[in-house]
Protein backbone atom coordinates (compact mmCIF):
# COMPACT_ATOMS: atom_id res chain seq x y z
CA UNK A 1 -69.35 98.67 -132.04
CA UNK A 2 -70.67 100.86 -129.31
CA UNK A 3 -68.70 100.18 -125.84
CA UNK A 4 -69.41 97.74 -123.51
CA UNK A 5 -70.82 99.18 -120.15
CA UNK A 6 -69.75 97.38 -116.82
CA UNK A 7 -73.06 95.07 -115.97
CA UNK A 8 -73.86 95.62 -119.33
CA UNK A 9 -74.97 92.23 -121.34
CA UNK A 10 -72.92 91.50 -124.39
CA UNK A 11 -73.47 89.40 -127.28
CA UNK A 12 -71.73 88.06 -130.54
CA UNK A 13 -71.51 85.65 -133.02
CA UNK A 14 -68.80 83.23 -133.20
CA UNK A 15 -67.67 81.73 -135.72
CA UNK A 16 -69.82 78.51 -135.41
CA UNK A 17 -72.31 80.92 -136.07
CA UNK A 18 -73.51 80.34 -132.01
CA UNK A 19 -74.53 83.19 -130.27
CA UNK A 20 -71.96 83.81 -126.98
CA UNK A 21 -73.69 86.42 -124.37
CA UNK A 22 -71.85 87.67 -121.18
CA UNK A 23 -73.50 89.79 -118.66
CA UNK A 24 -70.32 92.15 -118.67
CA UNK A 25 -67.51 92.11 -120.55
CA UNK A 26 -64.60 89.66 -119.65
CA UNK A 27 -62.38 89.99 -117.51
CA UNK A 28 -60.80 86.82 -117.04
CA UNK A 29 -60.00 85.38 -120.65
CA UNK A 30 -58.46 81.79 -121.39
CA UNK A 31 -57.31 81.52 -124.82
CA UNK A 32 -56.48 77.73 -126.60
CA UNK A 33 -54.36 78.57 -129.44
CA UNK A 34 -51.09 80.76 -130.07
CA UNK A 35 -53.45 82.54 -133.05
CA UNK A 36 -56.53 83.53 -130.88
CA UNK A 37 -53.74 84.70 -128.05
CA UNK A 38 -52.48 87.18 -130.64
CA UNK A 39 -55.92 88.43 -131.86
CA UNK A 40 -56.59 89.05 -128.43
CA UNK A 41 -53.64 91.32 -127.81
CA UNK A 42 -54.07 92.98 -131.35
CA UNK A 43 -58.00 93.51 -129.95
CA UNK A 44 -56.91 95.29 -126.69
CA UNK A 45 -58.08 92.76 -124.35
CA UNK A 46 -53.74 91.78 -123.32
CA UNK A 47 -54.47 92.46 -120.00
CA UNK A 48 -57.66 90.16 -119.58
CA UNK A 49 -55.93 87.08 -121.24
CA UNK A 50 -54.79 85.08 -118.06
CA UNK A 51 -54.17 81.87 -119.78
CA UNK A 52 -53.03 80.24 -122.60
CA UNK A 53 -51.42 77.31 -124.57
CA UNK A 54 -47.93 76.58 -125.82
CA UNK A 55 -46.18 78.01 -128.28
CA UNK A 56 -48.10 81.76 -127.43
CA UNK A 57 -45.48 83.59 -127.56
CA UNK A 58 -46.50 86.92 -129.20
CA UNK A 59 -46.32 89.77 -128.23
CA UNK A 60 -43.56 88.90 -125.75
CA UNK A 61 -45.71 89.41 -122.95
CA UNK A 62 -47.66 86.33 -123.68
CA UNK A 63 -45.06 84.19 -123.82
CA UNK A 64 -45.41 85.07 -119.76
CA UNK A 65 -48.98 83.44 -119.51
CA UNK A 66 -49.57 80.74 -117.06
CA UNK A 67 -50.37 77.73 -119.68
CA UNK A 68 -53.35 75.75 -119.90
CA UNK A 69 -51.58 72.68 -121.68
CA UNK A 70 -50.96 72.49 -125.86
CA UNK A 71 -53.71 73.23 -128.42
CA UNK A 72 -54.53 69.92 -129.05
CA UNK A 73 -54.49 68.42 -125.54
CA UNK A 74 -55.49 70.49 -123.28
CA UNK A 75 -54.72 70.26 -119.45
CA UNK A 76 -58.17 71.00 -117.53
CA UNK A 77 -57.48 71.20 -114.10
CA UNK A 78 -54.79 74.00 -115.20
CA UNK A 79 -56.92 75.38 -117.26
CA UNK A 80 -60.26 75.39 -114.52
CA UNK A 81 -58.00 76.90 -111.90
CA UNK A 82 -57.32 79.98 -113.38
CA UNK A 83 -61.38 80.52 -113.06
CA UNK A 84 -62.08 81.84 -116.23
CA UNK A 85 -64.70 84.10 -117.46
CA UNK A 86 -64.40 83.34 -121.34
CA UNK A 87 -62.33 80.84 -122.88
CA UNK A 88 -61.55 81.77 -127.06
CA UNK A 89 -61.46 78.26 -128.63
CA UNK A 90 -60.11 77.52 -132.45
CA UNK A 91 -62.62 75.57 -133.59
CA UNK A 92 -60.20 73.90 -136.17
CA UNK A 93 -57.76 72.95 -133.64
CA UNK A 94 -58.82 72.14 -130.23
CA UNK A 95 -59.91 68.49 -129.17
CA UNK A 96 -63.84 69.13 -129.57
CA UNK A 97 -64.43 66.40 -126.62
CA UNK A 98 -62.35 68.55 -123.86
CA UNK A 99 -63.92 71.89 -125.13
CA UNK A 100 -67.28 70.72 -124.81
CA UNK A 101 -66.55 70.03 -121.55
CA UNK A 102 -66.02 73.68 -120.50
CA UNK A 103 -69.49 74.87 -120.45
CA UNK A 104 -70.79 71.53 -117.98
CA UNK A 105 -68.44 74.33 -115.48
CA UNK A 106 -70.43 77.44 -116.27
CA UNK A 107 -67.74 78.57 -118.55
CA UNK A 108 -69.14 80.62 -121.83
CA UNK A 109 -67.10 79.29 -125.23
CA UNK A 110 -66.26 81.50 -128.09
CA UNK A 111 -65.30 79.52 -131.18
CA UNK A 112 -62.52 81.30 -133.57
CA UNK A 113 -61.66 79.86 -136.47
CA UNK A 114 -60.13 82.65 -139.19
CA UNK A 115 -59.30 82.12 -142.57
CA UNK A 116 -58.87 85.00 -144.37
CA UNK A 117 -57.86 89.22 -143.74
CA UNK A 118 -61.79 89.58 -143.36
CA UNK A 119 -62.11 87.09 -140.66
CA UNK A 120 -59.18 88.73 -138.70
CA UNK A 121 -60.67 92.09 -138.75
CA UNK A 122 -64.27 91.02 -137.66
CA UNK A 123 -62.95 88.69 -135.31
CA UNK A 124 -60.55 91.97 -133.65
CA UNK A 125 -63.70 93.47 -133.19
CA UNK A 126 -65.23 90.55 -131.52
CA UNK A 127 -63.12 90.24 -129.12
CA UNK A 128 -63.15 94.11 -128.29
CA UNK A 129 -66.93 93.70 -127.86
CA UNK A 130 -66.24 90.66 -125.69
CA UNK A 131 -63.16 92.21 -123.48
CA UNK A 132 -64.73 96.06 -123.30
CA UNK A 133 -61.79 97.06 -125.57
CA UNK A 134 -63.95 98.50 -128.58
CA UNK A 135 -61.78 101.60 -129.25
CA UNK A 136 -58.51 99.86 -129.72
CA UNK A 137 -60.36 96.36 -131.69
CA UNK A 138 -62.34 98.57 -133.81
CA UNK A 139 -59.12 101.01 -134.65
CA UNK A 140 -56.84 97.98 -135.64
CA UNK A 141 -60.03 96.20 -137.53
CA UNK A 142 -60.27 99.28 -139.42
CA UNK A 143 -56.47 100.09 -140.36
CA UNK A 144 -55.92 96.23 -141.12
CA UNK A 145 -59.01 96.69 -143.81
CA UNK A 146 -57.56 99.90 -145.23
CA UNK A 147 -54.10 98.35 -145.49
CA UNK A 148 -55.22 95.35 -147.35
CA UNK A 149 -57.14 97.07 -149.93
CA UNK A 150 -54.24 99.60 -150.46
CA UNK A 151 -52.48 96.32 -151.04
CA UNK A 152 -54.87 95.15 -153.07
CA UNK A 153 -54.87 98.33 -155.25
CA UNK A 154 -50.93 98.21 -155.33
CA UNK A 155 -50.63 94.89 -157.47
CA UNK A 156 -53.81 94.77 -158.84
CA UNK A 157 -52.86 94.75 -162.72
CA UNK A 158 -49.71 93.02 -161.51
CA UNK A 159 -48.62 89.48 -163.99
CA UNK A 160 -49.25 86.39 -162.66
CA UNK A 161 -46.65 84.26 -160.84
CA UNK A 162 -46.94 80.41 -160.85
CA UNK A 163 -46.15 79.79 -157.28
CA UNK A 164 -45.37 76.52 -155.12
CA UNK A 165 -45.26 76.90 -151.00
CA UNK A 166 -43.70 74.96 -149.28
CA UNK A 167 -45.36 74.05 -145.88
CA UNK A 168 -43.16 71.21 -144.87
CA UNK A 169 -40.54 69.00 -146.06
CA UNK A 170 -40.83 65.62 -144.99
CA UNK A 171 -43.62 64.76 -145.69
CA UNK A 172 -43.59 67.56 -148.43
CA UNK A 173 -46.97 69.77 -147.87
CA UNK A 174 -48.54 72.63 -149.21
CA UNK A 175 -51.88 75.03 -148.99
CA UNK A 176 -54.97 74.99 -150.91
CA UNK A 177 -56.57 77.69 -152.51
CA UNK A 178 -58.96 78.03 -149.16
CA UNK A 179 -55.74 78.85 -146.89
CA UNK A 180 -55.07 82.48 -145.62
CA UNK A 181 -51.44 82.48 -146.96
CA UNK A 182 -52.79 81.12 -150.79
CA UNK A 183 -55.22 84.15 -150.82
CA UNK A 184 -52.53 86.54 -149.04
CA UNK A 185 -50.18 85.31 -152.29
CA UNK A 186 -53.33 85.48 -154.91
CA UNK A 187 -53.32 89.34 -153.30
CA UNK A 188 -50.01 89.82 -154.70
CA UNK A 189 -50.77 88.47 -157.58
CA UNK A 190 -49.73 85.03 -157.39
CA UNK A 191 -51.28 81.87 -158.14
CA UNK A 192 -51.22 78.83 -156.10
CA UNK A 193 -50.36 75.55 -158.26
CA UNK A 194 -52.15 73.36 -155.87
CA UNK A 195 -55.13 75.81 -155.09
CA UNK A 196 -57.49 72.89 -156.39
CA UNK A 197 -56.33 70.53 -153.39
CA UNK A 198 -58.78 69.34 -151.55
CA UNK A 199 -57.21 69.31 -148.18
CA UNK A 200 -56.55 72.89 -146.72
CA UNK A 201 -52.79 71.46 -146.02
CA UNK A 202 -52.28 68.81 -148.74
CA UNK A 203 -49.36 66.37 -148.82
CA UNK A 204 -48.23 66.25 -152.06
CA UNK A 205 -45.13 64.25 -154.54
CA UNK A 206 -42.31 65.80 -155.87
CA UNK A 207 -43.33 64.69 -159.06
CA UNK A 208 -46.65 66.95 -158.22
CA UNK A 209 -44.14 70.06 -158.41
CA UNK A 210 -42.16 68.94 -161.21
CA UNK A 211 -45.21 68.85 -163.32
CA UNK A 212 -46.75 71.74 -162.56
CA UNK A 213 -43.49 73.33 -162.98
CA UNK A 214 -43.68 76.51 -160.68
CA UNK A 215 -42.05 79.80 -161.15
CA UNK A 216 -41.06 80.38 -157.58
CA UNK A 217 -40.62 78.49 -154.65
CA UNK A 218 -41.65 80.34 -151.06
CA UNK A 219 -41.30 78.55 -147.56
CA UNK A 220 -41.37 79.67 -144.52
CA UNK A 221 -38.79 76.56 -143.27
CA UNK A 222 -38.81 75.53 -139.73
CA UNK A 223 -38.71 78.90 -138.07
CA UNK A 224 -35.47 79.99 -138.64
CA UNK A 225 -33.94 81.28 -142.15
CA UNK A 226 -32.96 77.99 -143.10
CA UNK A 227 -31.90 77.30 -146.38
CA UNK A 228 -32.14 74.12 -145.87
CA UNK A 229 -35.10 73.02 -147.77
CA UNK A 230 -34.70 75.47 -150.77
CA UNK A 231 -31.47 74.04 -151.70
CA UNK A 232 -32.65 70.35 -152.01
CA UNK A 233 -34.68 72.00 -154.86
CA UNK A 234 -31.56 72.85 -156.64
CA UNK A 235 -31.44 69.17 -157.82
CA UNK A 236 -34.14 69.59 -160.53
CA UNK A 237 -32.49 72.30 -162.29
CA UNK A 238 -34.81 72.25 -165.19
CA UNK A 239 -37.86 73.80 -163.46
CA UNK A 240 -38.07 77.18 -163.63
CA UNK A 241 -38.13 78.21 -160.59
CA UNK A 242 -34.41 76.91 -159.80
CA UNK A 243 -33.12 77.80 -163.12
CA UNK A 244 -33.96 81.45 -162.53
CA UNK A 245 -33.10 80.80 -158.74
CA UNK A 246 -36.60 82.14 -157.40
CA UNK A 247 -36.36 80.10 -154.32
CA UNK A 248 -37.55 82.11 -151.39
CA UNK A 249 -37.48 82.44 -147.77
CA UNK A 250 -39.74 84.65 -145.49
CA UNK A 251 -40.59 84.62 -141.77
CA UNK A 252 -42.87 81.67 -141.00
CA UNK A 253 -44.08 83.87 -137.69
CA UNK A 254 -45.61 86.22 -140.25
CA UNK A 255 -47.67 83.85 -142.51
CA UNK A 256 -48.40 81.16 -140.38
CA UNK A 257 -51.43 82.30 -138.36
CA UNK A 258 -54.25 84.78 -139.25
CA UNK A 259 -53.56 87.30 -137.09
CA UNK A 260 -53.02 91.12 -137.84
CA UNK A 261 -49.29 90.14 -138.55
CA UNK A 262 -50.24 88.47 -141.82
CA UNK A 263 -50.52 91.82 -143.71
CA UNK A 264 -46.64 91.86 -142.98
CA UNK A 265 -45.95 88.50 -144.21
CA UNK A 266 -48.00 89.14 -147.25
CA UNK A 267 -46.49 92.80 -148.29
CA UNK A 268 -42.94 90.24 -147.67
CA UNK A 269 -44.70 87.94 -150.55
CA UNK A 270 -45.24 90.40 -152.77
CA UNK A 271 -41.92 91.89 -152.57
CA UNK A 272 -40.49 88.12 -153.70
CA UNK A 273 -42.99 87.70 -156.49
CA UNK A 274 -41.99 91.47 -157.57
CA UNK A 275 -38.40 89.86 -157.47
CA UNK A 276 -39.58 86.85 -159.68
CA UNK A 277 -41.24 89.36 -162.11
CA UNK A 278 -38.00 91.30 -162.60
CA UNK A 279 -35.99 88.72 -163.69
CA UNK A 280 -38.04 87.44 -166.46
């Protein structure tokens, strides 16, 4: 995308597919989840973000932010204060009534809502065309695309893994086959058991698992490595994926939102299925 001039009109496309036109690029950027925080620092624009929610706390810096309440309840007067000149909403996330609100106060709204390595890229350059930072969006938009079809190329011809993740444990949940960390493990070569879910985060029985009878097991646990919910799998030692002890941990901060980060995370997947192939 060519650079945004001072005084200098700029449009894009969100993606509600609603066209969002400043008359210069922002300078003064709220953003309402800890996902569209990061894509914003990844895109350059850091140093226009002046607000966001809880829980942004990468990079470090933005753990520093002056917050505008929690993703799903947002606190207006906080967030009005800090006289915004773009707020970055997540379309999937944010209480639709309160963001509606925003423009009644002359405040343009940029819906995100990313699902897969494709939507992170386009959405880094986005927000470069948005925040005047087109050299550094474009640049990371571009490396993130050659990366994941490097990736792509790497286990291309690899042998399918059955594979259960584990998004939670009480109640126990999953992803579909729509969600950005089934496609990052269908990259590696893996397939999802529960891809055909309806629900992009299912909850699902323990029977479910049984039956389908995966050949590893990945969470990302509650943040910390916690073997906590592996283990309890150690009671059905008849399914495969205990019996050849393919229970795996990796960092939740790398799968769980589509940011630039994910192509870490997913290169960490791969390396466990690679695991789960050797010892066949």
């Amino acid at each position: 995308m060519a650079a945004a001039e001072a005084g200098k009109e700029v449009c894009v496309v969100d993606d509600a597919g609603r066209e969002v036109c400043l008359d210069a690029p922002a300078r003064r950027i709220v953003a309402l989840s800890p996902g569209v925080t990061e894509l914003l620092y990844a895109a350059g624009a850091g140093e226009r973000v002046v607000g966001a929610v809880s829980f942004s706390d990468y990079p470090p810096e933005a753990a520093k932010l002056p917050r505008v309440g929690s993703y799903d309840r947002l606190d207006m007067e906080a967030l009005l204060a800090l006289e915004p000149d773009l707020v970055v909403a997540w379309a999937g996330g944010n209480p639709r009534e309160q963001v509606d609100r925003l423009p009644r106060f002359g405040l343009p709204v940029f819906f995100s809502d990313v699902n897969d390595f494709a939507g992170i890229a386009s959405s880094l350059e986005r927000f470069g065309a948005l925040a005047g930072s087109e050299a550094v969006a474009d640049e990371a938009a571009r490396s993130l695309r050659q990366q994941v079809a490097a990736l792509r190329a790497q286990h291309a011809n690899a042998e399918p893994v059955p594979v259960f993740y584990q998004v939670w444990e009480q109640p126990l949940m999953t992803v579909n086959g729509e969600h950005w960390i089934s496609q990052a493990l269908s990259l590696c070569g893996g397939e999802n058991l529960f891809a055909d879910e309806a629900p992009l985060v299912p909850r699902i029985g323990v029977e479910a698992v049984l039956a389908r009878d995966p050949e590893a097991i990945i969470t990302g646990g509650m943040g910390e490595p916690d073997s906590t919910w592996l283990e309890a799998w150690r009671g059905y030692p008849e399914m495969t994926a205990v019996r050849r002890d393919n229970l795996f941990f990796v960092d939740p901060d790398l799968v769980q939102r589509a940011t630039p980060r994910l192509l870490e995370g997913t290169r960490a997947l791969c390396d466990r299925l690679e695991t789960v192939r050797e010892r066949r």
